[in-house]
N, C-alpha and C. Protein backbone atom coordinates (compact mmCIF):
# COMPACT_ATOMS: atom_id res chain seq x y z
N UNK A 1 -16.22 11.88 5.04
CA UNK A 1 -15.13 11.30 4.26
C UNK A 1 -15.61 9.99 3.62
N UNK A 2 -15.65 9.92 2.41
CA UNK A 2 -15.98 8.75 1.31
C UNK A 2 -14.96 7.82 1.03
N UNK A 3 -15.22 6.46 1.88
CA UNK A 3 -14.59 5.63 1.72
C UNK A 3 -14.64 4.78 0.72
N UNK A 4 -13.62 3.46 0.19
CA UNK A 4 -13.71 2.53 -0.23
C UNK A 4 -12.94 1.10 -0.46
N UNK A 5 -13.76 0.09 0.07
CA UNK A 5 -13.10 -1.11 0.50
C UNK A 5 -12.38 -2.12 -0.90
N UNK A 6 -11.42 -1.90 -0.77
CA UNK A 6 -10.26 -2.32 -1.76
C UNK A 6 -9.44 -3.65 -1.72
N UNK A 7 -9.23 -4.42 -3.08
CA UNK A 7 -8.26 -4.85 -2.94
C UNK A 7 -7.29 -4.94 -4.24
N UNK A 8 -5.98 -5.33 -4.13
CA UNK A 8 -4.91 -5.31 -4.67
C UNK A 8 -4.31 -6.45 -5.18
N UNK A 9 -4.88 -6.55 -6.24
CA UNK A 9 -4.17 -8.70 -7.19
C UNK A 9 -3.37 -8.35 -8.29
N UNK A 10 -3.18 -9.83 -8.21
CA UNK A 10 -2.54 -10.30 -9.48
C UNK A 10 -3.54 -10.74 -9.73
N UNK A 11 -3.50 -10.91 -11.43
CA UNK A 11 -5.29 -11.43 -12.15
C UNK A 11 -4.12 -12.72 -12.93
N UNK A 12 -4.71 -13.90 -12.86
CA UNK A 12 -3.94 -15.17 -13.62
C UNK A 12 -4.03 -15.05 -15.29
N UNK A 13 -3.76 -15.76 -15.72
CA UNK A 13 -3.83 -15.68 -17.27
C UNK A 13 -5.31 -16.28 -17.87
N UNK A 14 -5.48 -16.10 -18.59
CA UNK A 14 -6.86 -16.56 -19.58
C UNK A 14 -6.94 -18.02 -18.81
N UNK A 15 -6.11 -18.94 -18.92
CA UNK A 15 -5.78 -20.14 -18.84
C UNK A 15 -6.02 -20.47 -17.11
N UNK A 16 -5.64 -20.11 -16.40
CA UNK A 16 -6.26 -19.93 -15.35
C UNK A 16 -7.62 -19.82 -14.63
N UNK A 17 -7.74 -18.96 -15.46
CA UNK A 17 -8.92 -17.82 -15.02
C UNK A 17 -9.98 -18.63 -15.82
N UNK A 18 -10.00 -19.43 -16.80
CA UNK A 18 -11.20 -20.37 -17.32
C UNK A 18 -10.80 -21.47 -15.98
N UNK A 19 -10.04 -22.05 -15.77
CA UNK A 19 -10.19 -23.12 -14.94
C UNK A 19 -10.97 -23.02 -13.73
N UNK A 20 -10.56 -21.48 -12.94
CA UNK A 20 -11.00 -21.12 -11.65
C UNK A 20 -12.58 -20.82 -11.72
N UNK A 21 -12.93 -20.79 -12.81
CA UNK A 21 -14.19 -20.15 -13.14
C UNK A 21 -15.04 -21.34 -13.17
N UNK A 22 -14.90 -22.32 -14.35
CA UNK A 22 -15.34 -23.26 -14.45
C UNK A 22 -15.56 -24.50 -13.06
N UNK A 23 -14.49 -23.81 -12.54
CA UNK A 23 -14.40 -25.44 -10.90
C UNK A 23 -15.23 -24.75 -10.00
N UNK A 24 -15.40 -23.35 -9.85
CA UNK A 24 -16.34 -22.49 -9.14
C UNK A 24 -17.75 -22.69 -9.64
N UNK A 25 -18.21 -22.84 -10.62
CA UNK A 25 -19.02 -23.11 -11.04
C UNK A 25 -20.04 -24.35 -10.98
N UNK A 26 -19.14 -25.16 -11.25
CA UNK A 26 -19.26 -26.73 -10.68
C UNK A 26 -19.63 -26.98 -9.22
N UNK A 27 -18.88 -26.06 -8.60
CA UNK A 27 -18.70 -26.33 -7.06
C UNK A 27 -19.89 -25.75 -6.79
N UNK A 28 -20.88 -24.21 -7.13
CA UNK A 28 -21.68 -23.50 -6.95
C UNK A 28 -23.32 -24.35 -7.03
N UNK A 29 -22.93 -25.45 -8.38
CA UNK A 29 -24.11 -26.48 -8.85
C UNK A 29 -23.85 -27.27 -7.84
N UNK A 30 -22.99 -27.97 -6.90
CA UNK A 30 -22.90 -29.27 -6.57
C UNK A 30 -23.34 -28.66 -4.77
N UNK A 31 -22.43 -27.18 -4.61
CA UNK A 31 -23.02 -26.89 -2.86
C UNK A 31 -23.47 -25.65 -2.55
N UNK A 32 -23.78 -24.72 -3.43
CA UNK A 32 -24.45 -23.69 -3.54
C UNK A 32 -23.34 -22.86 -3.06
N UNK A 33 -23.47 -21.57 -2.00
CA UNK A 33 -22.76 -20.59 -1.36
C UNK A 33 -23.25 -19.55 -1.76
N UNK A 34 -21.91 -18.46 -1.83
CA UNK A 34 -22.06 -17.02 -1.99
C UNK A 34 -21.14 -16.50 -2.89
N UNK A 35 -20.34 -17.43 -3.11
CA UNK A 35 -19.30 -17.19 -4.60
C UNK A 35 -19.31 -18.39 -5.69
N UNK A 36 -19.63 -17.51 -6.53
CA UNK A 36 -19.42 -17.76 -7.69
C UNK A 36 -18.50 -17.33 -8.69
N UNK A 37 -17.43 -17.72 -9.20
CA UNK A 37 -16.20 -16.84 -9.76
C UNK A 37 -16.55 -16.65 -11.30
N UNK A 38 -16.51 -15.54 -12.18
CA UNK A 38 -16.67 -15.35 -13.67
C UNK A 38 -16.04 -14.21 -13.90
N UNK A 39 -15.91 -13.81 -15.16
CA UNK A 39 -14.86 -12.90 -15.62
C UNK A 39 -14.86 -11.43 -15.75
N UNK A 40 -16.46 -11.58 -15.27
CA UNK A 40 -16.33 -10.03 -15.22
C UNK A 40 -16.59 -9.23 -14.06
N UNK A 41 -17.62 -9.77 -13.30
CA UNK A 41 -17.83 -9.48 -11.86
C UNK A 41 -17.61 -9.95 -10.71
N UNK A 42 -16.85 -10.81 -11.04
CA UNK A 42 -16.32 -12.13 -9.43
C UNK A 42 -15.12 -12.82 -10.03
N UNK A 43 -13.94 -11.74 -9.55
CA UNK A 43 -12.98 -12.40 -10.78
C UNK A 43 -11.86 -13.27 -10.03
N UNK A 44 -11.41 -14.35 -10.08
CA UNK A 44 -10.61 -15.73 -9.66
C UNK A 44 -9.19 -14.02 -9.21
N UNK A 45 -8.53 -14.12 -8.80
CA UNK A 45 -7.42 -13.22 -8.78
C UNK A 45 -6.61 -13.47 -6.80
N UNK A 46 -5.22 -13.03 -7.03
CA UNK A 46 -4.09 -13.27 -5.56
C UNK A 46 -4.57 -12.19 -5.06
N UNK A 47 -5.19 -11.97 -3.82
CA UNK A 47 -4.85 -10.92 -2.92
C UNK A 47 -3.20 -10.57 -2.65
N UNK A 48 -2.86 -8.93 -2.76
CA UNK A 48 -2.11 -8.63 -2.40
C UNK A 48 -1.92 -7.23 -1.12
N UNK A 49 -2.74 -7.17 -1.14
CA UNK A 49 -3.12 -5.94 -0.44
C UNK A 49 -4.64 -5.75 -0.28
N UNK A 50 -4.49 -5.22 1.45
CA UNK A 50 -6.80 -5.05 1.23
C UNK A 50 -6.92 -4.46 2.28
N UNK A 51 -8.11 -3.32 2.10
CA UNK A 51 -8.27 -2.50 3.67
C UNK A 51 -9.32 -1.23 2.53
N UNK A 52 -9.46 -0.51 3.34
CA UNK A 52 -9.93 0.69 2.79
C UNK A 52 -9.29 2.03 2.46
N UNK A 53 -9.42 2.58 1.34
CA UNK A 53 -9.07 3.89 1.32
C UNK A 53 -9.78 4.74 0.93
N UNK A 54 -9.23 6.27 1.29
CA UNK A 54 -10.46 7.18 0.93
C UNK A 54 -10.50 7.48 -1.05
N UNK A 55 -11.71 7.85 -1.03
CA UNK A 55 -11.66 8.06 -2.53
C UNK A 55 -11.38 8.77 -3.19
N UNK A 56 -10.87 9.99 -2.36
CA UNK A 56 -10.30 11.20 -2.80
C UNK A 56 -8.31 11.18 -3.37
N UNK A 57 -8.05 9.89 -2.40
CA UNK A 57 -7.12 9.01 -2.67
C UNK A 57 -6.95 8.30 -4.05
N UNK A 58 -7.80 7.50 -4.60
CA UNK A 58 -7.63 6.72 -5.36
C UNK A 58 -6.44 7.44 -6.55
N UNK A 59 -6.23 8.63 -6.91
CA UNK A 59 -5.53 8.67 -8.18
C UNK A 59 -4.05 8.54 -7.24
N UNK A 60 -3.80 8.85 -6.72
CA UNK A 60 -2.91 8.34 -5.74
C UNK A 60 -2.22 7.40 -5.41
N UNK A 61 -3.11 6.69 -5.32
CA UNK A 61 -3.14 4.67 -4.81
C UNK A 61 -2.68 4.18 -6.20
N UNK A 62 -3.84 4.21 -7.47
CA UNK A 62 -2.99 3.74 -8.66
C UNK A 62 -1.98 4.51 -9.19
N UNK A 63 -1.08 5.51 -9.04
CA UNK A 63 -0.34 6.57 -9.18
C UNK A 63 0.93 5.25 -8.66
N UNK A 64 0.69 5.21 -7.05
CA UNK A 64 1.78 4.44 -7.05
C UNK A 64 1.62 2.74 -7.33
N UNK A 65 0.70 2.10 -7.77
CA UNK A 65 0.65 1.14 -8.24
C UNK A 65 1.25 1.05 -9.79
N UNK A 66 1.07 1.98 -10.33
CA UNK A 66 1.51 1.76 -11.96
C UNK A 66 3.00 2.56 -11.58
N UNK A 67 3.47 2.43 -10.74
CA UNK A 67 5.29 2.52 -10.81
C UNK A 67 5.62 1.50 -10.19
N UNK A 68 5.04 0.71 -9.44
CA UNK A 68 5.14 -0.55 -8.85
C UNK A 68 5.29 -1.61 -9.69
N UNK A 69 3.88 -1.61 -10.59
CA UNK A 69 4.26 -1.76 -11.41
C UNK A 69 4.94 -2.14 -12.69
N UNK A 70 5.78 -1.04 -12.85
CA UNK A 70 6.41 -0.44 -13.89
C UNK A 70 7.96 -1.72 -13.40
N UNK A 71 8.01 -1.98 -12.06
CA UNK A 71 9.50 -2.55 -11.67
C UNK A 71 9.34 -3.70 -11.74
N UNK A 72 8.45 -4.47 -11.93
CA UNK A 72 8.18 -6.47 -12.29
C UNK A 72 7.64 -6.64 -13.42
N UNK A 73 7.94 -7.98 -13.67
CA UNK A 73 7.74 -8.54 -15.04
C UNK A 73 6.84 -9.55 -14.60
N UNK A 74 6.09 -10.33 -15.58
CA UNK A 74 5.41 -11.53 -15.52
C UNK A 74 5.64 -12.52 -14.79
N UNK A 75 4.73 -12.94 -13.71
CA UNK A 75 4.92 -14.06 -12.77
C UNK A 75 4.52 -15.10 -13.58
N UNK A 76 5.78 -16.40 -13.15
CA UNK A 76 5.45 -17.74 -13.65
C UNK A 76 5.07 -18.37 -12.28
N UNK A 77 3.79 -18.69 -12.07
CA UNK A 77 3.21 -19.37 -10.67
C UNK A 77 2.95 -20.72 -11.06
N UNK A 78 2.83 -21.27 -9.48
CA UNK A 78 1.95 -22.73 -9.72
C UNK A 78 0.79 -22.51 -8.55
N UNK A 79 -0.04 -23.25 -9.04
CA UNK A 79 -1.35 -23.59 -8.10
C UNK A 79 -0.53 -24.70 -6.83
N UNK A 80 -0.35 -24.89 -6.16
CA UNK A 80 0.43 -26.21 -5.76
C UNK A 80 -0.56 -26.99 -5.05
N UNK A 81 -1.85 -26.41 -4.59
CA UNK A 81 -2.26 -27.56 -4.20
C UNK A 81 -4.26 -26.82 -4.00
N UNK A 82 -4.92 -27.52 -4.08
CA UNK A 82 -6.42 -27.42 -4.04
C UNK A 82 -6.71 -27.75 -2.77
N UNK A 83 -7.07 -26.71 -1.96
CA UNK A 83 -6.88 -26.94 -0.36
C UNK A 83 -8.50 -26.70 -0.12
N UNK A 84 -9.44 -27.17 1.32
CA UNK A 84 -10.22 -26.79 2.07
C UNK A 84 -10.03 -26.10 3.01
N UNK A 85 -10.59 -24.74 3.16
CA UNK A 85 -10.46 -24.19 4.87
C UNK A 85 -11.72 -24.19 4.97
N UNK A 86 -11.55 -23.96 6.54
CA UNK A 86 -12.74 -24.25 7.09
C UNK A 86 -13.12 -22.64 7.83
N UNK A 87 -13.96 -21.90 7.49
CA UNK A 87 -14.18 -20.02 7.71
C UNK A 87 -14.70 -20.24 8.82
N UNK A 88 -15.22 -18.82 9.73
CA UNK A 88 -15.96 -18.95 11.18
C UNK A 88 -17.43 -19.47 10.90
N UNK A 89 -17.91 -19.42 9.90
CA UNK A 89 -19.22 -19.62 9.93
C UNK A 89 -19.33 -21.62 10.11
N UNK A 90 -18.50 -22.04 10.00
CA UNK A 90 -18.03 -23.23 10.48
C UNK A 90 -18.32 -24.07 8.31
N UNK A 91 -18.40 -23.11 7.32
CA UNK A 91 -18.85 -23.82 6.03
C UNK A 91 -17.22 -23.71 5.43
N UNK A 92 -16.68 -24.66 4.50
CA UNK A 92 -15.78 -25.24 3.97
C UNK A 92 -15.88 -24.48 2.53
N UNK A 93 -14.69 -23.82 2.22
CA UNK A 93 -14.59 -22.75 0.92
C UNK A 93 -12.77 -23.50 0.65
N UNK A 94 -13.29 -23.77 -0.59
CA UNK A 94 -11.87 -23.90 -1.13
C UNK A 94 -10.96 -23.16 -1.74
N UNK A 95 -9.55 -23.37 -2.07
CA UNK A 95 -8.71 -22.17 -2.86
C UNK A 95 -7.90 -23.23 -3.22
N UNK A 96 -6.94 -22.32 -4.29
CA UNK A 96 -5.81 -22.60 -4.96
C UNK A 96 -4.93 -22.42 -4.33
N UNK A 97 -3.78 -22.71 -3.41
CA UNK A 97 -2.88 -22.80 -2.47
C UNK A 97 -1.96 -22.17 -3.80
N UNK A 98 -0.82 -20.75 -3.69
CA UNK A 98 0.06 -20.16 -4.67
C UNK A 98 1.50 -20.44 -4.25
N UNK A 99 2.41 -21.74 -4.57
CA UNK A 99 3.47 -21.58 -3.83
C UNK A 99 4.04 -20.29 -4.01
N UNK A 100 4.42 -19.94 -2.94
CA UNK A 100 5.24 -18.68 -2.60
C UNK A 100 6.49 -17.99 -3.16
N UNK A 101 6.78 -17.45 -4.23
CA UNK A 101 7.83 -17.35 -4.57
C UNK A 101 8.47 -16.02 -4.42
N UNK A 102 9.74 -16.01 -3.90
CA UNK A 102 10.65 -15.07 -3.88
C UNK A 102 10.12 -13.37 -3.97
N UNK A 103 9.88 -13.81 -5.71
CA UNK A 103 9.30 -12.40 -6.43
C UNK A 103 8.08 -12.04 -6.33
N UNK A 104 7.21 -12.64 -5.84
CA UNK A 104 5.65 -12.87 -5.28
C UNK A 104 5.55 -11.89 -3.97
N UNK A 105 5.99 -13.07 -2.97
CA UNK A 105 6.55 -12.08 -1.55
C UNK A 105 6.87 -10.76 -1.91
N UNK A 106 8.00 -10.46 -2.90
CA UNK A 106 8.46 -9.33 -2.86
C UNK A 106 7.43 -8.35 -2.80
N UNK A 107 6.28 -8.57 -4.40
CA UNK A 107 5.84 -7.99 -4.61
C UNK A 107 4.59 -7.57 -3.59
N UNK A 108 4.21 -8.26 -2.85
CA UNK A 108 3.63 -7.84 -1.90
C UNK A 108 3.75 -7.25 -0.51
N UNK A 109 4.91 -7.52 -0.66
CA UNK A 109 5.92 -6.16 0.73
C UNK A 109 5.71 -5.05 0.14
N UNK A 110 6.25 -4.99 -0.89
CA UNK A 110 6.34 -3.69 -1.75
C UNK A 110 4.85 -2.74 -1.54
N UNK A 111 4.11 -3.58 -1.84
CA UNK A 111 2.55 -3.10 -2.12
C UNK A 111 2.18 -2.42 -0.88
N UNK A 112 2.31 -3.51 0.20
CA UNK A 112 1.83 -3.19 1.50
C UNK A 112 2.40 -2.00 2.03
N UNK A 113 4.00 -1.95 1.94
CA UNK A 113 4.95 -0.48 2.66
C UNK A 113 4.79 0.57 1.65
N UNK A 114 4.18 0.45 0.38
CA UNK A 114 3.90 1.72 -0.30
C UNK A 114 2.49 2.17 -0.02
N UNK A 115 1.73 1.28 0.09
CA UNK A 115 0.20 1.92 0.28
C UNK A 115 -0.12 2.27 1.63
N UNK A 116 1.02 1.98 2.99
CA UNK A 116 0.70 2.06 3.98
C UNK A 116 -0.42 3.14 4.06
N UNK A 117 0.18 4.18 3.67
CA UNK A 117 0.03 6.18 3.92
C UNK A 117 -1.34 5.96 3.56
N UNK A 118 -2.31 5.14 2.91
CA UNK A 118 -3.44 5.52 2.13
C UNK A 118 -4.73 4.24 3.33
N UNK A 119 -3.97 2.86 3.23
CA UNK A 119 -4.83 1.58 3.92
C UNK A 119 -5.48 2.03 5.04
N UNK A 120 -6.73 2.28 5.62
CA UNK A 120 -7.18 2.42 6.37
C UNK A 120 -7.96 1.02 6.87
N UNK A 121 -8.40 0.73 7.93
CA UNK A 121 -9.31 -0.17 8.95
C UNK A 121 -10.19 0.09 9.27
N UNK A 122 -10.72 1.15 9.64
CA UNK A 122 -12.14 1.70 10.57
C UNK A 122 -13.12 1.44 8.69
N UNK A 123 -13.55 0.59 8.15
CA UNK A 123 -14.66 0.61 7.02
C UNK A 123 -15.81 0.12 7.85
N UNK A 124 -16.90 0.44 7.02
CA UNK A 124 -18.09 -0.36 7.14
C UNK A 124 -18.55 -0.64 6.21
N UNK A 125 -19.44 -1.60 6.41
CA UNK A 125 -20.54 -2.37 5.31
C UNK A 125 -20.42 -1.39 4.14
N UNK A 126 -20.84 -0.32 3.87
CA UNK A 126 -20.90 0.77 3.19
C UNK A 126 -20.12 1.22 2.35
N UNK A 127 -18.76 0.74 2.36
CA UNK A 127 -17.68 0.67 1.87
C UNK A 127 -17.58 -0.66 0.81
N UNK A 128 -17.98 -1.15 1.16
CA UNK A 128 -18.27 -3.18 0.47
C UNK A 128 -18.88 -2.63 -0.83
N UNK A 129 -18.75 -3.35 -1.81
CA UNK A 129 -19.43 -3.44 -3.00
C UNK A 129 -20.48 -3.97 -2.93
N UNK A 130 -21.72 -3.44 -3.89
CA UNK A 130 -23.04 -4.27 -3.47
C UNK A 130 -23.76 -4.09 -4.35
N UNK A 131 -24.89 -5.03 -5.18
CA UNK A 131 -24.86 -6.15 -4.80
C UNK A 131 -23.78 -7.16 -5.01
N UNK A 132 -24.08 -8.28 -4.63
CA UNK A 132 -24.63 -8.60 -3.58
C UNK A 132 -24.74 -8.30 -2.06
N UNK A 133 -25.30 -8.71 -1.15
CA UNK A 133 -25.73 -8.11 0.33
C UNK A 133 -24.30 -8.28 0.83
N UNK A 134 -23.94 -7.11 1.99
CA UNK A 134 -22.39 -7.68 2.14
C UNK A 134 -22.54 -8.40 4.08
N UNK A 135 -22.01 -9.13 3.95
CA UNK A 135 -22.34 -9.84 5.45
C UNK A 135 -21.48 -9.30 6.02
N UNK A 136 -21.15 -9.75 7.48
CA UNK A 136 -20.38 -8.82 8.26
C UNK A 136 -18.97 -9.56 8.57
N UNK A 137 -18.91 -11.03 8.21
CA UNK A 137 -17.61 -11.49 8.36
C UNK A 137 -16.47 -11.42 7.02
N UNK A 138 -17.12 -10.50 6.34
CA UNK A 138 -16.14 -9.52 4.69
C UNK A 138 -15.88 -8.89 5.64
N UNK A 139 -16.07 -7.57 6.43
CA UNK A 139 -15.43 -6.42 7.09
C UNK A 139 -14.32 -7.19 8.13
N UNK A 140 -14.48 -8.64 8.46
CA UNK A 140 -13.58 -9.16 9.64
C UNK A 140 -12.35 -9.43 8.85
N UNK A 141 -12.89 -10.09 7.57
CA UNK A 141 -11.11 -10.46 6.78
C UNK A 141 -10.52 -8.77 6.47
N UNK A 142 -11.34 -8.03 5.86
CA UNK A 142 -10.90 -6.75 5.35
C UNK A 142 -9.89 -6.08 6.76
N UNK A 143 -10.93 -6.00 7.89
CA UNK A 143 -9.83 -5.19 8.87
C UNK A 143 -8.95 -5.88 9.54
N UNK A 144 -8.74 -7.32 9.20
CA UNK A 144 -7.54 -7.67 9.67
C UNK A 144 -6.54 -8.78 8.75
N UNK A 145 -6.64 -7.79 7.71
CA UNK A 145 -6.03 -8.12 6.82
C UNK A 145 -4.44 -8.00 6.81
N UNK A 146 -3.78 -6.82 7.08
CA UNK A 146 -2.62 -6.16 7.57
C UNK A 146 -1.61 -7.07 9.01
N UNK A 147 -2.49 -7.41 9.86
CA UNK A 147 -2.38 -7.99 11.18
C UNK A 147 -2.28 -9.54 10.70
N UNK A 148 -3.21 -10.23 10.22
CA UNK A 148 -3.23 -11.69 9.93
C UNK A 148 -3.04 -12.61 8.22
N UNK A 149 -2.46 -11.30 7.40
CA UNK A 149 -2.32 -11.97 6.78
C UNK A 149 -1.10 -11.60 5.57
N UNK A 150 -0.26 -10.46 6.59
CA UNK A 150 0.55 -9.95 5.73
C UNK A 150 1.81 -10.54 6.12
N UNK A 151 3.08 -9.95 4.99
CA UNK A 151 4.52 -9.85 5.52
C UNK A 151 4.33 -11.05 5.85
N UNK A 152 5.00 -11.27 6.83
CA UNK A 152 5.22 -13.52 7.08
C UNK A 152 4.01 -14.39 7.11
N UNK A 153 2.89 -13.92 7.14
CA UNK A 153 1.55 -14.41 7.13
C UNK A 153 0.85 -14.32 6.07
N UNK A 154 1.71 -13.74 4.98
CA UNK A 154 1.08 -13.60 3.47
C UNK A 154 1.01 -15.23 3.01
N UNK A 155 -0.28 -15.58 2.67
CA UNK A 155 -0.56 -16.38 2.42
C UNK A 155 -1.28 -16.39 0.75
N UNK A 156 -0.57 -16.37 -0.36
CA UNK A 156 -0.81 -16.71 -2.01
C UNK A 156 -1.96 -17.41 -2.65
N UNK A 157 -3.21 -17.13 -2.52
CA UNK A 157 -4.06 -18.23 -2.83
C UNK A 157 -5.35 -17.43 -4.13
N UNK A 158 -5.94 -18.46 -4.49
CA UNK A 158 -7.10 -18.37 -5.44
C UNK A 158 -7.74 -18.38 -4.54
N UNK A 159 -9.14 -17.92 -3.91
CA UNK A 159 -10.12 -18.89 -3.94
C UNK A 159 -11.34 -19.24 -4.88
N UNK A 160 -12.14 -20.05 -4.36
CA UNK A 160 -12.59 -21.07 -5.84
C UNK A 160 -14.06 -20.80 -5.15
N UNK A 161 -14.77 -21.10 -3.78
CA UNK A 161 -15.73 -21.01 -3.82
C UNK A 161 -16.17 -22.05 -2.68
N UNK A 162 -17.78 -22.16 -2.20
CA UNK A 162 -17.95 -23.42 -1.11
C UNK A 162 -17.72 -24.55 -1.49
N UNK A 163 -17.39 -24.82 -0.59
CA UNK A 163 -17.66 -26.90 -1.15
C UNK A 163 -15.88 -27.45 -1.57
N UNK A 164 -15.98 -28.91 -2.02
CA UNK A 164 -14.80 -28.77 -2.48
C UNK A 164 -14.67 -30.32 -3.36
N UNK A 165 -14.13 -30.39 -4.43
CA UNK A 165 -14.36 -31.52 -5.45
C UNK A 165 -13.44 -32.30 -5.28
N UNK A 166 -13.93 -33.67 -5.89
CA UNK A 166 -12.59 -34.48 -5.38
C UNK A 166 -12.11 -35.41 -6.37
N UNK A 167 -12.18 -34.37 -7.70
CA UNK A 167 -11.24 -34.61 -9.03
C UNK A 167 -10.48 -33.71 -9.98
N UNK A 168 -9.65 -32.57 -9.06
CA UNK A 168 -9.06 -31.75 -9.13
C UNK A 168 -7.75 -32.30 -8.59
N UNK A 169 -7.40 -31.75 -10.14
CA UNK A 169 -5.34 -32.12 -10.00
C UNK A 169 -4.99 -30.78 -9.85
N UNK A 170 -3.67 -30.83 -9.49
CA UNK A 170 -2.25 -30.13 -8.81
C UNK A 170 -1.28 -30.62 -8.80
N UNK A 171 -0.03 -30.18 -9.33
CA UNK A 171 -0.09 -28.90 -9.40
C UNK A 171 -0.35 -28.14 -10.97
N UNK A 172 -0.79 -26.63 -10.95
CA UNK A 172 -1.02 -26.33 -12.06
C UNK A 172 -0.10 -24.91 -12.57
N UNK A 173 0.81 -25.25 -13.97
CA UNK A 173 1.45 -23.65 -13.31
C UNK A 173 0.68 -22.68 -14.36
N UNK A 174 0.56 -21.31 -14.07
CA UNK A 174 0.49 -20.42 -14.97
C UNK A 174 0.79 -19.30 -14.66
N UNK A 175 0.70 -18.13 -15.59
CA UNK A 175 0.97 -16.78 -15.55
C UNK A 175 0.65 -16.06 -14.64
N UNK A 176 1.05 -14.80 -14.54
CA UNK A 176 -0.23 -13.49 -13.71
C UNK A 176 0.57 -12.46 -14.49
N UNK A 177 0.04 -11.33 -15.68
CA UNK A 177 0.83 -10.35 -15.76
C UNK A 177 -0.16 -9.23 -15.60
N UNK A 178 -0.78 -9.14 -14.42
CA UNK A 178 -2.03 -7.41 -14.78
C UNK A 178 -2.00 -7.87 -12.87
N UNK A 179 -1.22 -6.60 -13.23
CA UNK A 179 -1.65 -5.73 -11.02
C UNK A 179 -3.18 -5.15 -11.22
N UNK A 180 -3.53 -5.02 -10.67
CA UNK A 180 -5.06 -4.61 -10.58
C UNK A 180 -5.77 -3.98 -9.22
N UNK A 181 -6.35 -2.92 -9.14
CA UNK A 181 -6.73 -2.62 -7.57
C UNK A 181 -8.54 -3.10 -8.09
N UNK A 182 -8.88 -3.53 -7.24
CA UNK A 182 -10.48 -3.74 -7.25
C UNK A 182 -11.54 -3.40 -6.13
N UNK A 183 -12.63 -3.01 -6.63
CA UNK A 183 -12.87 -2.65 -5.40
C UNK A 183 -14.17 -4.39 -4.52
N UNK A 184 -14.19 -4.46 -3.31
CA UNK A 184 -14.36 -5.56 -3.01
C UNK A 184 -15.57 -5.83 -2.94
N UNK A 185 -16.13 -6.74 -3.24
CA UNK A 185 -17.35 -7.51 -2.99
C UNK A 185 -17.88 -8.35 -1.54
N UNK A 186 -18.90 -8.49 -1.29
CA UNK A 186 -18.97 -10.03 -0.44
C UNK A 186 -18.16 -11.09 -0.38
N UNK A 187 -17.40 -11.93 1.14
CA UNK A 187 -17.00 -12.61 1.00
C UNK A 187 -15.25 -12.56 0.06
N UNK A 188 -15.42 -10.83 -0.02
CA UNK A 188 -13.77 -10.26 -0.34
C UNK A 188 -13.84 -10.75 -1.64
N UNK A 189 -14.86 -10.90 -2.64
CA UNK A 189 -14.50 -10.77 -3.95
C UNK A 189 -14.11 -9.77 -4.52
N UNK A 190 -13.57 -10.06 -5.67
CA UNK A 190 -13.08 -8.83 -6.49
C UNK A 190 -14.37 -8.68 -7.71
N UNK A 191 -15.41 -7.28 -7.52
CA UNK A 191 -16.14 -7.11 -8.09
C UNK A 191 -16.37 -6.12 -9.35
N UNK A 192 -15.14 -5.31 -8.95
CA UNK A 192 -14.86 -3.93 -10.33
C UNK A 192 -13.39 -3.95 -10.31
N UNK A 193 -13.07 -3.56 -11.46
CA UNK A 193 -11.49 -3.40 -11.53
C UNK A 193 -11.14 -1.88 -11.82
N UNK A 194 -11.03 -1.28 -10.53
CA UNK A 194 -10.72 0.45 -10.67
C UNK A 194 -9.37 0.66 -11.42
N UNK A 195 -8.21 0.08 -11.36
CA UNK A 195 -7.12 0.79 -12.35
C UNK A 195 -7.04 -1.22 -12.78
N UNK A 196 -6.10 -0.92 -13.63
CA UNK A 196 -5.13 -2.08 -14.03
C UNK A 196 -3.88 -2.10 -14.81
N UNK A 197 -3.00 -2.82 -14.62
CA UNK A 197 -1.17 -2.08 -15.14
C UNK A 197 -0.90 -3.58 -15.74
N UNK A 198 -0.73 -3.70 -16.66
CA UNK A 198 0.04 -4.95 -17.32
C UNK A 198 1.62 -5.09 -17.09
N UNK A 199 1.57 -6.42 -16.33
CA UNK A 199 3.58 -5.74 -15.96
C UNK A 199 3.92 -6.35 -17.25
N UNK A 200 6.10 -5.78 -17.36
CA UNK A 200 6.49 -5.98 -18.42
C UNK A 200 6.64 -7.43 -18.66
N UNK A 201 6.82 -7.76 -19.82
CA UNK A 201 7.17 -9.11 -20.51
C UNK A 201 8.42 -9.57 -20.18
N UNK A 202 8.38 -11.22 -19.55
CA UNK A 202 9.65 -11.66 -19.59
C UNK A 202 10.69 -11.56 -20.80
């Protein structure tokens, strides 16, 4: 059975998506790492959903993503704040903190109780997008993704990359109108964009 390790965003607007790119970039020159964010293969975007499914699945998965969809309109977000966490490897990766809104949440309940039937856990390395090399603490966020970070533990964020700058304002608001399933990279990037649905216009 042919798996593949997935995830499920919102992609920000142009306007965004140059900023996240550009501060990743900066951050990449100033402390090196393993992400680098750009627009076509490491793309800035909200986790909404992530785990594996089989591939025999996929018309399926975006089947019910583009009716999902089909029921939201354009998110007006803010960045609210340029945060440091600190990962197991004990190195400091920053993100875009997404305040949480209403229709945000929603949309990611939604995602999660429709794709249940398909999300699987048991992946391996093998499943990861590659290149780049995939390390083994990507498969730790991937399989406990569902458990630690869904439903009340959904947590809205960019991330930006190692390191973290300390002339970055917040808050910043902008768009998200394109659901997107991707399949995942190292370090849970988003490295291909297998379907994508433009929601409707406010």
């Amino acid at each position: 059975m042919s798996k593949i390790a997935i995830d499920v965003v919102l992609l920000p607007d142009n306007s965004m998506t140059n900023q996240a790119v550009g501060i990743s970039r900066r951050q990449f020159k100033k402390f090196s790492g393993k992400i680098i964010l750009n627009k076509e293969n490491c793309l800035p975007h909200i986790s909404l959903a992530m785990g594996g499914i089989k591939e025999s699945d996929l018309q399926k998965v975006t089947k019910t993503l583009q009716d999902i969809a089909s029921k939201f309109h354009t998110f007006e977000l803010i960045a609210d704040t340029y945060h440091d966490n600190t990962i197991p490897s004990k190195e400091i990766v920053s993100e875009f903190i997404i305040k949480k809104a209403p229709e945000l949440q929603s949309l990611h309940e939604i995602v999660m109780t429709k794709l249940k039937p398909f999300l699987l856990y048991d992946i391996s390395i093998n499943t990861v997008f590659s290149p780049p090399a995939v390390e083994e603490i990507t498969l730790c966020w991937i399989k406990n993704y569902a458990k630690k970070s869904s439903f009340n533990n959904f947590n809205p964020h960019i991330t930006i990359g190692f390191g973290k700058l300390d002339d970055i304002n917040t808050p910043i608001n902008f768009t998200a109108s394109t659901l997107a399933l991707c399949h995942l990279g190292n370090y849970c990037t988003c490295r291909k964009i297998l379907f994508s649905k433009n929601l409707n216009r406010i």
